[in-house]
Every structure is written in structure tokens, then in C-alpha cells.
N, C-alpha and C. Protein backbone atom coordinates (compact mmCIF):
# COMPACT_ATOMS: atom_id res chain seq x y z
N UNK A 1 39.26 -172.18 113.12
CA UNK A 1 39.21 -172.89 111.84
C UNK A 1 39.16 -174.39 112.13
N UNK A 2 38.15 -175.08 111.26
CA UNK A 2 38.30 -176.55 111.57
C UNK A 2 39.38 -177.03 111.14
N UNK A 3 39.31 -178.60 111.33
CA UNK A 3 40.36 -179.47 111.29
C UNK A 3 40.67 -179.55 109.65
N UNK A 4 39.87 -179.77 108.54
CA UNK A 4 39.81 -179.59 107.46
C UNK A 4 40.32 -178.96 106.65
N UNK A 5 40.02 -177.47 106.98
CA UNK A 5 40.14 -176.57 106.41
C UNK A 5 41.57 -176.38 106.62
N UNK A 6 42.17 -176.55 107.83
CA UNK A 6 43.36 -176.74 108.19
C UNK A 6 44.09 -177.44 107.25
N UNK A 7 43.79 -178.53 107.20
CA UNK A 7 44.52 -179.80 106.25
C UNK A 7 44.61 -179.45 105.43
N UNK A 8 43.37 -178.45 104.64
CA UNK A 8 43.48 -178.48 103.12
C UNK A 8 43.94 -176.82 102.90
N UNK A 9 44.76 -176.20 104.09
CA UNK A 9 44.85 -174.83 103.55
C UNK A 9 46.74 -175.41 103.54
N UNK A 10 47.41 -176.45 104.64
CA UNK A 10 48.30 -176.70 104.75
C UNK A 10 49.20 -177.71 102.98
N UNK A 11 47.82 -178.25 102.95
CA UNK A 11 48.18 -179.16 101.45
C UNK A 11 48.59 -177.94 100.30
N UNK A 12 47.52 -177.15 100.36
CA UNK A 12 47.98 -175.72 99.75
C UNK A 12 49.24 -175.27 99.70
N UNK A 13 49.46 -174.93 100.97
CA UNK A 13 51.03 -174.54 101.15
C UNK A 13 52.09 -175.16 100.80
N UNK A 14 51.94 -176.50 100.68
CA UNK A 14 53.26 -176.94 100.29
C UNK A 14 52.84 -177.33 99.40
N UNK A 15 52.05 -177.60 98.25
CA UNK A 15 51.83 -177.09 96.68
C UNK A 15 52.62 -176.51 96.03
N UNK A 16 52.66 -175.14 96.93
CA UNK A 16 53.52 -173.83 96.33
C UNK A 16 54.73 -173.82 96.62
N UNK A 17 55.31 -174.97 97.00
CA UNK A 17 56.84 -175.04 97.49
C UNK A 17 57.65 -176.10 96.45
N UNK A 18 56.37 -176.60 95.23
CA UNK A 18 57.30 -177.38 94.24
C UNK A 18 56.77 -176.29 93.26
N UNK A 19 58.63 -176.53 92.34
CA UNK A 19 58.66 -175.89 91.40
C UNK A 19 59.50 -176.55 90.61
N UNK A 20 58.63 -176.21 88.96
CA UNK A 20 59.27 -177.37 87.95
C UNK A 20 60.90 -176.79 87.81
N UNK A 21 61.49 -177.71 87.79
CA UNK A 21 63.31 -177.08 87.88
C UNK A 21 63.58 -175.80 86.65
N UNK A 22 62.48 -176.00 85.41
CA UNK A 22 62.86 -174.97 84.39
C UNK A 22 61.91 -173.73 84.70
N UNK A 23 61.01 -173.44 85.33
CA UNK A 23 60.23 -172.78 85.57
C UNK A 23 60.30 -171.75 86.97
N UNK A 24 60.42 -171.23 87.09
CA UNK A 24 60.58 -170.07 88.48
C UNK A 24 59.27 -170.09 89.22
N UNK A 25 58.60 -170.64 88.79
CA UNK A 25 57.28 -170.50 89.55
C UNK A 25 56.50 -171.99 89.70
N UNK A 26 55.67 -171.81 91.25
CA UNK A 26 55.45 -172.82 91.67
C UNK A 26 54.17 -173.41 90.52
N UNK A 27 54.05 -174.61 91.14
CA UNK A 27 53.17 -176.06 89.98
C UNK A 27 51.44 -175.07 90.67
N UNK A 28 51.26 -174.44 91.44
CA UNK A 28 50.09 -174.50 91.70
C UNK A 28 49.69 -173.37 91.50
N UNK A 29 50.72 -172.11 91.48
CA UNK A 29 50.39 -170.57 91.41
C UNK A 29 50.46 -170.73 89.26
N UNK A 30 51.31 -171.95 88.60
CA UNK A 30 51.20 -171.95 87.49
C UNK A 30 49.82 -172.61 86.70
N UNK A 31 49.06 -173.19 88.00
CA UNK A 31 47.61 -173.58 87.05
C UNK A 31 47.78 -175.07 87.18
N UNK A 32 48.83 -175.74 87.66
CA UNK A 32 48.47 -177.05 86.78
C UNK A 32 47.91 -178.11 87.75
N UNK A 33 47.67 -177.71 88.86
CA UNK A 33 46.96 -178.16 90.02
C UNK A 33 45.20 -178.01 89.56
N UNK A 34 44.87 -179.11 89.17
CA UNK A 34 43.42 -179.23 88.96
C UNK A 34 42.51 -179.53 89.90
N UNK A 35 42.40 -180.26 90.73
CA UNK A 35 41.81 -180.50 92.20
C UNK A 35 42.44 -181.51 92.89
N UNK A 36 41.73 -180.90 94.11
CA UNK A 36 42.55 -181.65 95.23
C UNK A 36 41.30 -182.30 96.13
N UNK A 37 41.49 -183.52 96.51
CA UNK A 37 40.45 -184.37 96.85
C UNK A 37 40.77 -184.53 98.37
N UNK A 38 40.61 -184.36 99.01
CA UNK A 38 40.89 -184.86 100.54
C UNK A 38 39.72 -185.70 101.38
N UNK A 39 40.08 -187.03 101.69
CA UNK A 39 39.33 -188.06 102.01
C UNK A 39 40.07 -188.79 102.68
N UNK A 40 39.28 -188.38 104.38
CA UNK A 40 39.44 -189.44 105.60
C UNK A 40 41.40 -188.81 105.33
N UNK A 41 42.58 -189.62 105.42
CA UNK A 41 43.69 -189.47 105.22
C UNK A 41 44.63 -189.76 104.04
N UNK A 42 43.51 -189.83 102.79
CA UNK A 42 44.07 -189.84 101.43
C UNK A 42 43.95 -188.49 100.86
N UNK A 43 44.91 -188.17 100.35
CA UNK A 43 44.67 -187.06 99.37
C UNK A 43 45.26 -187.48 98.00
N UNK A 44 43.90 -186.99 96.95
CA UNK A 44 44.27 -187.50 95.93
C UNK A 44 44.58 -185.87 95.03
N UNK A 45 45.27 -185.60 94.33
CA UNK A 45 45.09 -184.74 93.33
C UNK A 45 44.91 -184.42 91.73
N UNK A 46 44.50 -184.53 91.25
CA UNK A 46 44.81 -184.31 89.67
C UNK A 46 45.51 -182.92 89.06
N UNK A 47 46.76 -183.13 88.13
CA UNK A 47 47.02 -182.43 88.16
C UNK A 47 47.40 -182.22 86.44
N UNK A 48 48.28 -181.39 86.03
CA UNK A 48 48.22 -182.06 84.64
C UNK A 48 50.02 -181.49 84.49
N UNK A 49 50.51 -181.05 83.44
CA UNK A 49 51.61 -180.53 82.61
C UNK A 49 51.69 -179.58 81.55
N UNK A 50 52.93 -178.70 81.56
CA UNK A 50 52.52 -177.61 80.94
C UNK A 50 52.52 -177.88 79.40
N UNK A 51 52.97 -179.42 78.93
CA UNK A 51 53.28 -180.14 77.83
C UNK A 51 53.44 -181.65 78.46
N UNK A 52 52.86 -182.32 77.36
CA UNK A 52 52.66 -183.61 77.71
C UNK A 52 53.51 -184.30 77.92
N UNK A 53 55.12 -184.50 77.39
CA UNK A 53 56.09 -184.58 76.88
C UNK A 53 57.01 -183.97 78.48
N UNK A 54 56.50 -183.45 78.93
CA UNK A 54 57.33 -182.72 80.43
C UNK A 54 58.64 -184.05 81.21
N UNK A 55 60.09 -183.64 80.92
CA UNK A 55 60.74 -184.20 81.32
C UNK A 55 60.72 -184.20 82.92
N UNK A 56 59.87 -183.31 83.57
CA UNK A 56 59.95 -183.28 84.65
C UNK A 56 58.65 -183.78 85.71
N UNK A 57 58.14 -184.72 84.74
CA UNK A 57 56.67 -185.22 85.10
C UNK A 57 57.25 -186.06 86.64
N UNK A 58 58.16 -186.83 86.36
CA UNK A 58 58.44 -187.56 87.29
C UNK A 58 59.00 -187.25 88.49
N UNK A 59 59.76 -186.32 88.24
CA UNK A 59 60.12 -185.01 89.63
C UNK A 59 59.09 -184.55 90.40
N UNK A 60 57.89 -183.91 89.98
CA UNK A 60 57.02 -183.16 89.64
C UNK A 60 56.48 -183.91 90.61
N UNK A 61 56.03 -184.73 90.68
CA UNK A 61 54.99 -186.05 91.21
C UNK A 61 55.69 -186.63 92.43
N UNK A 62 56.81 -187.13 92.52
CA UNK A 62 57.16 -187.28 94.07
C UNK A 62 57.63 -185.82 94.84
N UNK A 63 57.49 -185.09 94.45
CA UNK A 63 58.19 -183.83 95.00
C UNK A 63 56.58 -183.50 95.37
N UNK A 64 55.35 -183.51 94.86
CA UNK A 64 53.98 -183.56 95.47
C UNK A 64 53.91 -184.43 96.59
N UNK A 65 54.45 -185.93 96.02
CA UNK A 65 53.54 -186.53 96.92
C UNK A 65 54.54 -186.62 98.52
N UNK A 66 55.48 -186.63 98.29
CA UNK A 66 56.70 -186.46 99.72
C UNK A 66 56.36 -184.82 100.61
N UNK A 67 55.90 -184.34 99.87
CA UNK A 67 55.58 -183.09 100.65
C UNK A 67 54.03 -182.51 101.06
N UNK A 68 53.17 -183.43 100.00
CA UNK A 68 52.17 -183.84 100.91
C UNK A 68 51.56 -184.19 101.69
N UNK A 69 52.69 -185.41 101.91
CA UNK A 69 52.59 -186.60 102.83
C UNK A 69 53.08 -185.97 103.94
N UNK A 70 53.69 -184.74 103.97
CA UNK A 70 54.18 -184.22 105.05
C UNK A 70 53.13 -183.30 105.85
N UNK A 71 52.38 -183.23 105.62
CA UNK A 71 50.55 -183.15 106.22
C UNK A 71 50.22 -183.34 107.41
N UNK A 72 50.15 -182.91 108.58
CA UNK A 72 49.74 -184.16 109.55
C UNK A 72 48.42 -184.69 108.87
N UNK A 73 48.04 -185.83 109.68
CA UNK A 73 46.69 -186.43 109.02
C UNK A 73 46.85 -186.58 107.88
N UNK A 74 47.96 -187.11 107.15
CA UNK A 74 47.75 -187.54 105.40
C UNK A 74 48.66 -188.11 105.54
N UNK A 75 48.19 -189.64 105.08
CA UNK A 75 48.74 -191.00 105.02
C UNK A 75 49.37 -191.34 103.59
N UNK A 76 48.29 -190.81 102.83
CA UNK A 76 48.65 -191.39 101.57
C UNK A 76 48.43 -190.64 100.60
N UNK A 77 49.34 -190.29 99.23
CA UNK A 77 49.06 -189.29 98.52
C UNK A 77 48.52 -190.12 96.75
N UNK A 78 47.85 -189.80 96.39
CA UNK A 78 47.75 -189.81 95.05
C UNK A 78 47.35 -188.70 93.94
N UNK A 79 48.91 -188.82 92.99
CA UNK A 79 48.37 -187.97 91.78
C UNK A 79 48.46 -188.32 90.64
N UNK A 80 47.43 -187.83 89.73
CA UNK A 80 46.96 -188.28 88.94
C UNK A 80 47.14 -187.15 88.10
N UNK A 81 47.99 -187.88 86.70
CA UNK A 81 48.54 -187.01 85.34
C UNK A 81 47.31 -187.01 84.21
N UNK A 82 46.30 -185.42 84.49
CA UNK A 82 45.99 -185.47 83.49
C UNK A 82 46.08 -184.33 82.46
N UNK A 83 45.07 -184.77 81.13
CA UNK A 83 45.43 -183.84 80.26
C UNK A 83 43.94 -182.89 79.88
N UNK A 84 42.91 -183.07 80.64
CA UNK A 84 41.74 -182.36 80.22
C UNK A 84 41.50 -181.87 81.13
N UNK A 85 40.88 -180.36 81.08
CA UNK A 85 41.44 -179.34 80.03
C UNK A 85 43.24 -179.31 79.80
N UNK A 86 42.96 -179.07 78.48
CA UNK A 86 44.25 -178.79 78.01
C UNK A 86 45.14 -177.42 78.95
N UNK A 87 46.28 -177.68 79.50
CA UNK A 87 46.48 -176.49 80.03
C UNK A 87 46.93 -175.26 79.24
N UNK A 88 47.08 -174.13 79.67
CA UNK A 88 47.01 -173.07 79.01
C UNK A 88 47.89 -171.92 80.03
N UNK A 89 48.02 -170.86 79.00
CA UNK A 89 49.23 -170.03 79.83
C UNK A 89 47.42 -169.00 81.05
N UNK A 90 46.53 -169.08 80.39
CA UNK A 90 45.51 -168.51 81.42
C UNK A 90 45.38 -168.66 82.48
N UNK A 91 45.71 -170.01 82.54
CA UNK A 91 45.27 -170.61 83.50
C UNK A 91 46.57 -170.48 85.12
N UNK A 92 47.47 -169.87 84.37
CA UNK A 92 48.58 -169.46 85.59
C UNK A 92 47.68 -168.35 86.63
N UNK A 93 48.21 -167.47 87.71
CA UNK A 93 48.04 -166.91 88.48
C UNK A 93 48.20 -165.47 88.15
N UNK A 94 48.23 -164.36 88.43
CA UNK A 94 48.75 -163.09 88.20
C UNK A 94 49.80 -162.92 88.08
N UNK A 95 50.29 -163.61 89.70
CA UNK A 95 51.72 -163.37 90.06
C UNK A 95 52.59 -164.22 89.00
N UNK A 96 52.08 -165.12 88.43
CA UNK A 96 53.34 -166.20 87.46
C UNK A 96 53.20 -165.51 86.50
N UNK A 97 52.12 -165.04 86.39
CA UNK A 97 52.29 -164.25 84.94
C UNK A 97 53.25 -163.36 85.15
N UNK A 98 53.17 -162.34 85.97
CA UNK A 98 54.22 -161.43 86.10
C UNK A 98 55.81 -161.71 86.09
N UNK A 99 55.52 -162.71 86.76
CA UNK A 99 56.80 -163.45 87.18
C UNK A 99 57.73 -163.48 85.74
N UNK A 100 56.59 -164.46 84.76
CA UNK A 100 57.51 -164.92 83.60
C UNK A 100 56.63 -163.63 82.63
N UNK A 101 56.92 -162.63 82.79
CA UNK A 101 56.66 -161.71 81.81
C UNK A 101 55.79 -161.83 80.78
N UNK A 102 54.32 -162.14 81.67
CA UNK A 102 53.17 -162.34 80.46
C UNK A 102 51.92 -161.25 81.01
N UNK A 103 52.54 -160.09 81.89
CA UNK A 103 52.02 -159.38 81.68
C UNK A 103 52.51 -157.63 81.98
């Protein structure tokens, strides 16, 4: 596997290791991980909230970017709070669904 793919299967992984404190399930298996940009040793992401209003926006966001940054080869993290598309309970995973009994 290249070097890349590496980086960006590892950024993955620790994605799934934040979880909003009210929620049992991780920010990325819940959908709200919109893309992930990886460039040279920036990674940028967009991501959004399950409500705009999310007391935990600010948690949420260094708990990305400190464990991003924990990457080899990633210097610098940026994420970016957005709101389009609107998120939606679809847009979770199987497993979160199951998780929080939506299916």
C-alpha cells in the first residue's frame, strides 16, 4: 500500500475514535465527516453537526484536530464547520444506526 493511502486510511482511524460525549457513536461512523482533503502535510476536513446549536462543536473540533495531528506526516489540521447538506439521521452508518436503535 502506498504512502497515501496509508495516511488517509490512518486519518480514518482516528476519526472513529472521537465521539460526541452525548452520543455513543463515533463523529464519522455518524455521517458528519464530509470530506477529507489531504495535501502535501495539511489535512483539511469539512465536517458538519448533528444540530447547529451543538454544545459540543468545540470539543468535537480539537478532539479532530489533536488526533489528527497525530498522523505521521500531518503537520497541520484544518476543520471546517459546515452546514450543507443539511445532516440527516441517513446519513449515519448501519452500525450507528443499530447502535442508537434506528434500525
Amino acid at each position: 500500500m502506498n504512502e497515501f493511502l496509508q495516511q488517509e486510511e490512518e486519518v480514518l482511524r482516528m476519526l472513529k475514535t472521537v465521539y460526541d460525549p452525548e452520543i455513543p457513536v463515533n463523529v464519522y461512523d455518524l455521517g458528519l465527516i464530509y470530506k477529507i482533503d489531504l495535501r502535501d502535510d495539511v489535512c483539511v476536513i469539512d465536517m458538519t453537526l448533528t444540530a447547529p446549536s451543538c454544545p459540543a462543536a468545540d470539543f468535537l473540533v480539537e478532539d479532530i484536530r489533536q488526533k489528527v495531528l497525530s498522523v505521521k506526516g500531518i503537520n497541520d489540521v484544518q476543520v471546517n464547520i459546515v452546514f450543507e447538506p443539511e445532516w440527516t439521521k441517513d446519513m449515519m452508518s448501519d452500525e450507528a444506526k443499530l447502535e442508537l436503535g434506528f434500525m
